[in-house]
PDB file of N, CA and C in Angstrom:
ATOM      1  N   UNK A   1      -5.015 -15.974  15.663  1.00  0.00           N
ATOM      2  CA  UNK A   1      -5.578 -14.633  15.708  1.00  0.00           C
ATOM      3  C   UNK A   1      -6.855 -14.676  16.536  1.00  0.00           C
ATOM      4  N   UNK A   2      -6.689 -13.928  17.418  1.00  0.00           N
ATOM      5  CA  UNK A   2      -7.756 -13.678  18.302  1.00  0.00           C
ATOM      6  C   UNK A   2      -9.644 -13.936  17.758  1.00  0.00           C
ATOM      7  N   UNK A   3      -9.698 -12.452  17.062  1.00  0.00           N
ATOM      8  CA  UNK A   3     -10.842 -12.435  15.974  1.00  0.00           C
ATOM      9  C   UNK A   3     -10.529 -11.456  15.164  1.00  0.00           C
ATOM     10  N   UNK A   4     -10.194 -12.237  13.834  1.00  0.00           N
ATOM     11  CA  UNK A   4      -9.695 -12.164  12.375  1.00  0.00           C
ATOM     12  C   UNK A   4     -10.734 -10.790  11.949  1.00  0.00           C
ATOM     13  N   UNK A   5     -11.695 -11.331  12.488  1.00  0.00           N
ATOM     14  CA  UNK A   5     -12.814  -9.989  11.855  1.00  0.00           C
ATOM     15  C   UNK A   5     -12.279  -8.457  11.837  1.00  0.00           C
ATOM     16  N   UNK A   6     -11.595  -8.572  12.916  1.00  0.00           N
ATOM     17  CA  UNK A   6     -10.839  -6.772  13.122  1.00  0.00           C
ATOM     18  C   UNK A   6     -10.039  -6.348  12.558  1.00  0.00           C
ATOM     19  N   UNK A   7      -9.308  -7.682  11.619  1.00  0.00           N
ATOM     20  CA  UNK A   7      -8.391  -7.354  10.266  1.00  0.00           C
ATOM     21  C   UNK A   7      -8.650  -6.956   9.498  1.00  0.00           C
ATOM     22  N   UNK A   8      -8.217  -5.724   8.932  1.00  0.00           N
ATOM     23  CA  UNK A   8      -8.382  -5.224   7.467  1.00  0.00           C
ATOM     24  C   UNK A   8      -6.779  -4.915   6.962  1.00  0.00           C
ATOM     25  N   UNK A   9      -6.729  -4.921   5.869  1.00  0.00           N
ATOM     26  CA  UNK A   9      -5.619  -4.051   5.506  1.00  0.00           C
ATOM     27  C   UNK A   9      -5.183  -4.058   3.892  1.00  0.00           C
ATOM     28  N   UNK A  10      -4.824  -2.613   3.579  1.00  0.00           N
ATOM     29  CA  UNK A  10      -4.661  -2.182   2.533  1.00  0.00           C
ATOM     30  C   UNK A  10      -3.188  -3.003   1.626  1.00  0.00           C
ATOM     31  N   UNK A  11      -2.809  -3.636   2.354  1.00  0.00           N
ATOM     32  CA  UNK A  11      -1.534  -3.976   1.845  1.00  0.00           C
ATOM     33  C   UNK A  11      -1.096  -5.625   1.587  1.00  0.00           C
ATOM     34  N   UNK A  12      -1.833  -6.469   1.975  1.00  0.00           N
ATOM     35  CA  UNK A  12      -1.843  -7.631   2.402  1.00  0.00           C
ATOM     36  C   UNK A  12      -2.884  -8.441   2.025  1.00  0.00           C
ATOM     37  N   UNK A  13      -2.887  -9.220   0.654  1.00  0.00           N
ATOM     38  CA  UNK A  13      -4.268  -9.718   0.092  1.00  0.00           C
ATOM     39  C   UNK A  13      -4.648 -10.969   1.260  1.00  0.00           C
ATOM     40  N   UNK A  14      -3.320 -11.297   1.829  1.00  0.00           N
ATOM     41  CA  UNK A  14      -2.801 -12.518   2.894  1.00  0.00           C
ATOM     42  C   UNK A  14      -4.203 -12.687   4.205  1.00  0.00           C
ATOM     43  N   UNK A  15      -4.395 -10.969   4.176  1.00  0.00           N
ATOM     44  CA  UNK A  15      -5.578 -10.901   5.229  1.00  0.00           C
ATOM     45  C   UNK A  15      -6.732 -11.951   5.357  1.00  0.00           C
ATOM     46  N   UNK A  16      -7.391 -11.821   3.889  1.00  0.00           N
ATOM     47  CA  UNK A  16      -8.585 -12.679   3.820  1.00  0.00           C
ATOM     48  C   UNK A  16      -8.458 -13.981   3.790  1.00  0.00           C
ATOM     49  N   UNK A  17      -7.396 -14.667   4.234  1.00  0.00           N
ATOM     50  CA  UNK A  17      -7.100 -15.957   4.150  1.00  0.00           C
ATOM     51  C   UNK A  17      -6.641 -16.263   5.689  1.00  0.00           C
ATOM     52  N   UNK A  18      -6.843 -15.377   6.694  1.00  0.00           N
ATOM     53  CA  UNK A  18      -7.350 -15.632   8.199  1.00  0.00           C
ATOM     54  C   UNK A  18      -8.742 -15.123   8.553  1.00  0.00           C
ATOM     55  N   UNK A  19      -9.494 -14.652   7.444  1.00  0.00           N
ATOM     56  CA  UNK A  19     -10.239 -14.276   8.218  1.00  0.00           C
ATOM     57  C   UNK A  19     -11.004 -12.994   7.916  1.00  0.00           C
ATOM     58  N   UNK A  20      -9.812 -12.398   7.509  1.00  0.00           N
ATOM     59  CA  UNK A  20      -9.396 -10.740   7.727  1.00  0.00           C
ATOM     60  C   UNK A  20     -10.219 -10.085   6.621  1.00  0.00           C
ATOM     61  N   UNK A  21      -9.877  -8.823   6.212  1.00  0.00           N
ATOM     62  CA  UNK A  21     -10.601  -8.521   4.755  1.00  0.00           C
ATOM     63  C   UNK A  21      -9.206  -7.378   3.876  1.00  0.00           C
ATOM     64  N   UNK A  22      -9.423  -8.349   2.810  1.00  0.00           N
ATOM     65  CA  UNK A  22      -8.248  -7.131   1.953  1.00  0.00           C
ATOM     66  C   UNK A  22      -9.152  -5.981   1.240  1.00  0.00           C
ATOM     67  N   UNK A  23      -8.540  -4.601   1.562  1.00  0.00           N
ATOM     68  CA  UNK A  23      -9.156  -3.399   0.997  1.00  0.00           C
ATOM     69  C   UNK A  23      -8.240  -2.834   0.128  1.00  0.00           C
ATOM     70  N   UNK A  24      -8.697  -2.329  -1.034  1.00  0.00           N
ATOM     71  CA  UNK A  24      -8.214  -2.125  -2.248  1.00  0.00           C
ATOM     72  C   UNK A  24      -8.691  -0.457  -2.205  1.00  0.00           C
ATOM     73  N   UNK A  25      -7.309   0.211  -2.213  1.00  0.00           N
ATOM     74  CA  UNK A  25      -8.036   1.939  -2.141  1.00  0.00           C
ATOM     75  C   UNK A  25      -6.967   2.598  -2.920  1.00  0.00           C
ATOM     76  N   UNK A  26      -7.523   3.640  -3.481  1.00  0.00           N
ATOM     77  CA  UNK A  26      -6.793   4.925  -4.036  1.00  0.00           C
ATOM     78  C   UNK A  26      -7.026   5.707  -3.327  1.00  0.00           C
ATOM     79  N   UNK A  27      -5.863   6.535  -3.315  1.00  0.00           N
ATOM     80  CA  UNK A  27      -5.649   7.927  -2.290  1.00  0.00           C
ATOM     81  C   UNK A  27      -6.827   9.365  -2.932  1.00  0.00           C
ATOM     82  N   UNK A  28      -7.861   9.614  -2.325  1.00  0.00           N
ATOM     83  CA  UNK A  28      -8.466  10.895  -2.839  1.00  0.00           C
ATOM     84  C   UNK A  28      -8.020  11.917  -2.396  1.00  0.00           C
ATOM     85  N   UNK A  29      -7.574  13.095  -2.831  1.00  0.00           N
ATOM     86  CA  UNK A  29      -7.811  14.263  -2.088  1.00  0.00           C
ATOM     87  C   UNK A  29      -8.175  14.284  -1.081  1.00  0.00           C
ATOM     88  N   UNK A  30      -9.658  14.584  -1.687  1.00  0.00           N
ATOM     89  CA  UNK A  30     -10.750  15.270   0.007  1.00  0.00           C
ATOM     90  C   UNK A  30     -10.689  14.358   0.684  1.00  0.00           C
ATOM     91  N   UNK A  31     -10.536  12.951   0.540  1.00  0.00           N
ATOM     92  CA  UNK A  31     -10.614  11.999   1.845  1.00  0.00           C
ATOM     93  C   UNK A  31      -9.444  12.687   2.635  1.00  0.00           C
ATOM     94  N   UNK A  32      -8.298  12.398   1.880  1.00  0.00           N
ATOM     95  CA  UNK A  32      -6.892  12.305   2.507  1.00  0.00           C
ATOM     96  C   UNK A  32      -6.981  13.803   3.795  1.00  0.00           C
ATOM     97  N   UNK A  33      -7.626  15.006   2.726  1.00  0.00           N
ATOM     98  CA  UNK A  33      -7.637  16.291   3.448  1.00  0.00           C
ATOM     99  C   UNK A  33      -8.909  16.399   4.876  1.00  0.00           C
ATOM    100  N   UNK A  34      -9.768  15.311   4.517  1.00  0.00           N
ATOM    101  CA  UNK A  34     -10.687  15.323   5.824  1.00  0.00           C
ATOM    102  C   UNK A  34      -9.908  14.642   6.924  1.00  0.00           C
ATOM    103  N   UNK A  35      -9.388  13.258   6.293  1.00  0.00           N
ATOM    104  CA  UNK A  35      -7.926  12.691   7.344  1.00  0.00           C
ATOM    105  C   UNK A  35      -7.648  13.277   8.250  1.00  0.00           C
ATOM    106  N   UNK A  36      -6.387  14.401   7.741  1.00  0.00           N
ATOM    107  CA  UNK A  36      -5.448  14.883   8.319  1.00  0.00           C
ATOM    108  C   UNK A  36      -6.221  16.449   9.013  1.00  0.00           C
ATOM    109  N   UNK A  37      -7.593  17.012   8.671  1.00  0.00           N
ATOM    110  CA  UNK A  37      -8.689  17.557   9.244  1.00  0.00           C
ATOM    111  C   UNK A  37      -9.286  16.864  10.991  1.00  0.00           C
ATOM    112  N   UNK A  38      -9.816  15.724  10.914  1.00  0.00           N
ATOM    113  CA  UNK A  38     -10.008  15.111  11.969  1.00  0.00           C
ATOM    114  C   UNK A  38      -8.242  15.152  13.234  1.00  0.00           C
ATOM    115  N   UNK A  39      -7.772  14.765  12.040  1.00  0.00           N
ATOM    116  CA  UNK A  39      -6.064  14.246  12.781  1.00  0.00           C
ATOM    117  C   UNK A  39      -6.099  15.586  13.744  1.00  0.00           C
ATOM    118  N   UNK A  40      -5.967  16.378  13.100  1.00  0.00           N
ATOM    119  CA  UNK A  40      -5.887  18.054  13.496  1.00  0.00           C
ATOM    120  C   UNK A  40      -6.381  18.484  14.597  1.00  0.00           C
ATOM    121  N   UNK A  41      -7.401  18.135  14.539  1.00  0.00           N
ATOM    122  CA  UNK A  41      -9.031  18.425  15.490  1.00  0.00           C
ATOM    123  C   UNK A  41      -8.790  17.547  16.767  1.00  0.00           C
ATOM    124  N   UNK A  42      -7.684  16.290  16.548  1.00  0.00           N
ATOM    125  CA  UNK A  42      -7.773  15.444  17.403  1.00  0.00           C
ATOM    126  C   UNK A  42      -8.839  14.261  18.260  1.00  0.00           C
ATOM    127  N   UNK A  43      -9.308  14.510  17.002  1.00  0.00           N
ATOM    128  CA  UNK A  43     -10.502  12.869  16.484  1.00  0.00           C
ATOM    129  C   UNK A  43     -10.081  12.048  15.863  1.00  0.00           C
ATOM    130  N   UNK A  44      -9.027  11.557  15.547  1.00  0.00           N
ATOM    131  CA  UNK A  44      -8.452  11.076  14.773  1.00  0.00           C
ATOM    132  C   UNK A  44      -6.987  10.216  15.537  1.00  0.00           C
ATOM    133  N   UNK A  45      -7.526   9.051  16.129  1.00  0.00           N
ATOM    134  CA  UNK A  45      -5.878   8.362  17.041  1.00  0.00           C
ATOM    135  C   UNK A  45      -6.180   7.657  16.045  1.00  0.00           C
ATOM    136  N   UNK A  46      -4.759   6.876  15.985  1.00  0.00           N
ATOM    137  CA  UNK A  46      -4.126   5.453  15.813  1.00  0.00           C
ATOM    138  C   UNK A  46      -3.345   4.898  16.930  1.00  0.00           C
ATOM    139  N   UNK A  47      -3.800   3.790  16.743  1.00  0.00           N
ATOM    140  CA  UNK A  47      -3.484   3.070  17.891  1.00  0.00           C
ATOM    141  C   UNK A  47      -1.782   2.559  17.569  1.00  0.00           C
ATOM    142  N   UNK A  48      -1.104   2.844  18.887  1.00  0.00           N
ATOM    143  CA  UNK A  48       0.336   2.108  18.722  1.00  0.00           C
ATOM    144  C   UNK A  48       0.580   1.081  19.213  1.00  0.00           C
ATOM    145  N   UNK A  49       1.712   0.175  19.083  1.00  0.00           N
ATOM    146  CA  UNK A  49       2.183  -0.854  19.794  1.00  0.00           C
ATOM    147  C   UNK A  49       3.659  -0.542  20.089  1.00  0.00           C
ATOM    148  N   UNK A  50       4.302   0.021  19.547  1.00  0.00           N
ATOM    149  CA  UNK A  50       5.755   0.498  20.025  1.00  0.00           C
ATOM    150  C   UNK A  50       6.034   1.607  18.953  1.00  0.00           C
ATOM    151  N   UNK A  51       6.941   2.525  19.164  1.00  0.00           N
ATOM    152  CA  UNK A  51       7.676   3.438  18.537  1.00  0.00           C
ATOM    153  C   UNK A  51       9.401   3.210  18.718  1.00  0.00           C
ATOM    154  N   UNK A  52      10.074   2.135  17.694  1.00  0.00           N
ATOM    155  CA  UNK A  52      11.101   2.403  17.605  1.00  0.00           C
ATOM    156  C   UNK A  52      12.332   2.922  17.130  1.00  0.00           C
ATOM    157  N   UNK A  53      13.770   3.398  17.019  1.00  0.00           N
ATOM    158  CA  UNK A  53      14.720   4.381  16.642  1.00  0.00           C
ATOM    159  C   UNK A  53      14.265   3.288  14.958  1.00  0.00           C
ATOM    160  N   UNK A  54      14.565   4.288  14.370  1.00  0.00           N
ATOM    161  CA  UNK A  54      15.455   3.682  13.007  1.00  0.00           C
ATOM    162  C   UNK A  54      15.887   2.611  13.208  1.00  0.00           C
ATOM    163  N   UNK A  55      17.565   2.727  13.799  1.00  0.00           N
ATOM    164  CA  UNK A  55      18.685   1.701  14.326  1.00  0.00           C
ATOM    165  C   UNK A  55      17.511   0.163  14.317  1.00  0.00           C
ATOM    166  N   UNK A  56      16.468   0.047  14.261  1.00  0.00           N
ATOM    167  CA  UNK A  56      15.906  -0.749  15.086  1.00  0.00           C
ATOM    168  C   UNK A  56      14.802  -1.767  13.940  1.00  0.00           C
ATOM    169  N   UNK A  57      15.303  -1.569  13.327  1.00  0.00           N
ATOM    170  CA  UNK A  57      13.825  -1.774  12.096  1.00  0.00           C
ATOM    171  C   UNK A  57      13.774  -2.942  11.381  1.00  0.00           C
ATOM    172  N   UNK A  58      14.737  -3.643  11.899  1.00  0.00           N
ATOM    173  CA  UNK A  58      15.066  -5.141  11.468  1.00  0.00           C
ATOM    174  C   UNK A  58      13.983  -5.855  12.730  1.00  0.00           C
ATOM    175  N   UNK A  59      14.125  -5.220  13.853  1.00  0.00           N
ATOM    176  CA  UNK A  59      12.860  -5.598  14.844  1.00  0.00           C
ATOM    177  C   UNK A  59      11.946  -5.375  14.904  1.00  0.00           C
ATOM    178  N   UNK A  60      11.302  -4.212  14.599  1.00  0.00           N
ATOM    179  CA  UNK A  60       9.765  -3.713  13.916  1.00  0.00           C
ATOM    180  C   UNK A  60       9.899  -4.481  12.967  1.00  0.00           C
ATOM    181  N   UNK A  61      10.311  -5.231  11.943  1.00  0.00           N
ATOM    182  CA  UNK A  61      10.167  -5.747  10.764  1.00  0.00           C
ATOM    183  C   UNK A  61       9.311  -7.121  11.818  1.00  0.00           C
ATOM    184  N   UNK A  62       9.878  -7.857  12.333  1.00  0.00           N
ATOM    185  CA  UNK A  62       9.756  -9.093  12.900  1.00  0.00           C
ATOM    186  C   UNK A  62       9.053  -8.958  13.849  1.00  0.00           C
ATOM    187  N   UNK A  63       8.519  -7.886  14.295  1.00  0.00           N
ATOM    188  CA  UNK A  63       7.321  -7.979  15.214  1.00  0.00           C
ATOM    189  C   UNK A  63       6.257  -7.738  14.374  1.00  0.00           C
ATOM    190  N   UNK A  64       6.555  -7.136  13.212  1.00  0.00           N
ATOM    191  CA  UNK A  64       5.059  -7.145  12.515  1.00  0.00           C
ATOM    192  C   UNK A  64       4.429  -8.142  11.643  1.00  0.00           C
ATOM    193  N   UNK A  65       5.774  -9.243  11.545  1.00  0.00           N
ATOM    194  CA  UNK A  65       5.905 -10.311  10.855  1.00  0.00           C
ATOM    195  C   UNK A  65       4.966 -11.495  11.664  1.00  0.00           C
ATOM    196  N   UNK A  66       5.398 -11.436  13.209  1.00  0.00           N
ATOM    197  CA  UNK A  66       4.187 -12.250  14.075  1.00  0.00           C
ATOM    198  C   UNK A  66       3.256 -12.211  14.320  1.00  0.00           C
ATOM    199  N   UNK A  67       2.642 -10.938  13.787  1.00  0.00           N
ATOM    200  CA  UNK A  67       0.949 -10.834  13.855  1.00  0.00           C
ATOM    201  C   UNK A  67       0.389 -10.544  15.143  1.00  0.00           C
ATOM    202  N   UNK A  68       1.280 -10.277  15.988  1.00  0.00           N
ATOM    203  CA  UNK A  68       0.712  -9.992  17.818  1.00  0.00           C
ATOM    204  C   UNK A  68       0.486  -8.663  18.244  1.00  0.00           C
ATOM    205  N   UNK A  69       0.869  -7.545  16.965  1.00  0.00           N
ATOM    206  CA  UNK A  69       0.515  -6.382  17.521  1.00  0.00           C
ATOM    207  C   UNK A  69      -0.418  -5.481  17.599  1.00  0.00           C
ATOM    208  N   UNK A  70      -0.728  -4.482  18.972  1.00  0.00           N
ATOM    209  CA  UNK A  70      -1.922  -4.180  18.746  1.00  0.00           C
ATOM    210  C   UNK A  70      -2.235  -2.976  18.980  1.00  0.00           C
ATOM    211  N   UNK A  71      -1.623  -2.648  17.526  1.00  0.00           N
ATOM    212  CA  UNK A  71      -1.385  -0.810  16.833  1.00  0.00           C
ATOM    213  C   UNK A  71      -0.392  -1.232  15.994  1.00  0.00           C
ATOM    214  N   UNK A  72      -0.170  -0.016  15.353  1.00  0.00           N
ATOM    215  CA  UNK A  72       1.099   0.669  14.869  1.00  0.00           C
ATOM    216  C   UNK A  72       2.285   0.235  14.821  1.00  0.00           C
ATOM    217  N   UNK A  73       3.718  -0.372  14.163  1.00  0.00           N
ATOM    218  CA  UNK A  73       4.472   0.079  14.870  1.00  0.00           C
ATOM    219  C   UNK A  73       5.301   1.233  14.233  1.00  0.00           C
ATOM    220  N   UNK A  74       5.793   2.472  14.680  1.00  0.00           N
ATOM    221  CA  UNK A  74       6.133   3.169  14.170  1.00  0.00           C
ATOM    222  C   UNK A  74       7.685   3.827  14.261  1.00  0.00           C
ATOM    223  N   UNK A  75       8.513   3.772  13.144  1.00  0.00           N
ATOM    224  CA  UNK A  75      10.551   3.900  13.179  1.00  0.00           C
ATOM    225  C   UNK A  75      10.526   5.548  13.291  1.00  0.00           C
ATOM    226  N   UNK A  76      10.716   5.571  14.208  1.00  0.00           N
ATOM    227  CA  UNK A  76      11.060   7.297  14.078  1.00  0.00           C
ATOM    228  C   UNK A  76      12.386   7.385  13.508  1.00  0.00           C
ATOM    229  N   UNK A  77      12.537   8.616  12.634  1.00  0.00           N
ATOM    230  CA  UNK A  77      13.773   8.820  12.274  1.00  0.00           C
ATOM    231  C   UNK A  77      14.517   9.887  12.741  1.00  0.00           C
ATOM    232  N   UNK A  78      15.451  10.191  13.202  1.00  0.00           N
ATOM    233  CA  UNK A  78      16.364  10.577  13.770  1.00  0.00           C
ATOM    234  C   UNK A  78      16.427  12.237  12.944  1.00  0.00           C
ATOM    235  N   UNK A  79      16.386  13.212  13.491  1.00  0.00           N
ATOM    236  CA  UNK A  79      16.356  14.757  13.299  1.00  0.00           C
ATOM    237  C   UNK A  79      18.081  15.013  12.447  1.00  0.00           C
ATOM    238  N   UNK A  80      18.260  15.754  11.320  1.00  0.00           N
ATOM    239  CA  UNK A  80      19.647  15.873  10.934  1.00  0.00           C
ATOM    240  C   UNK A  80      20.037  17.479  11.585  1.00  0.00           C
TER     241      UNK A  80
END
């Protein structure tokens, strides 16, 4: 890992054992609603690394598994 320091993540205690930092959060309201406020406003990116189909998610699985990405990756799902 490049520099571990830029790791955080809510999901993965695994983090702090490169480096990284594990964050422990509950969902608030008003946070969540200032969130999707900024999102709105368009202050608010996330960074991607690929957007792939559904069909595909056995490979987003394994690219996120190598630790090389730098964003997001995000399965779009298919419109019914």
């Amino acid at each position: 890992v490049e520099d571990a320091s830029r790791i955080a993540s809510v999901a993965d205690m695994a983090a702090a054992e490169i480096g990284g930092t594990y964050v422990f959060v509950r969902p608030d309201t008003a946070d969540l609603t200032a969130l999707g406020d900024l999102a709105d406003a368009g202050k608010l990116t996330v960074p991607l690394d690929a957007v792939l189909p559904l069909a595909e998610a056995a490979e987003a699985f394994r690219r996120s598994r190598e630790g090389r990405t730098r964003g997001k990756i995000v399965l779009e799902i298919p419109s019914s």
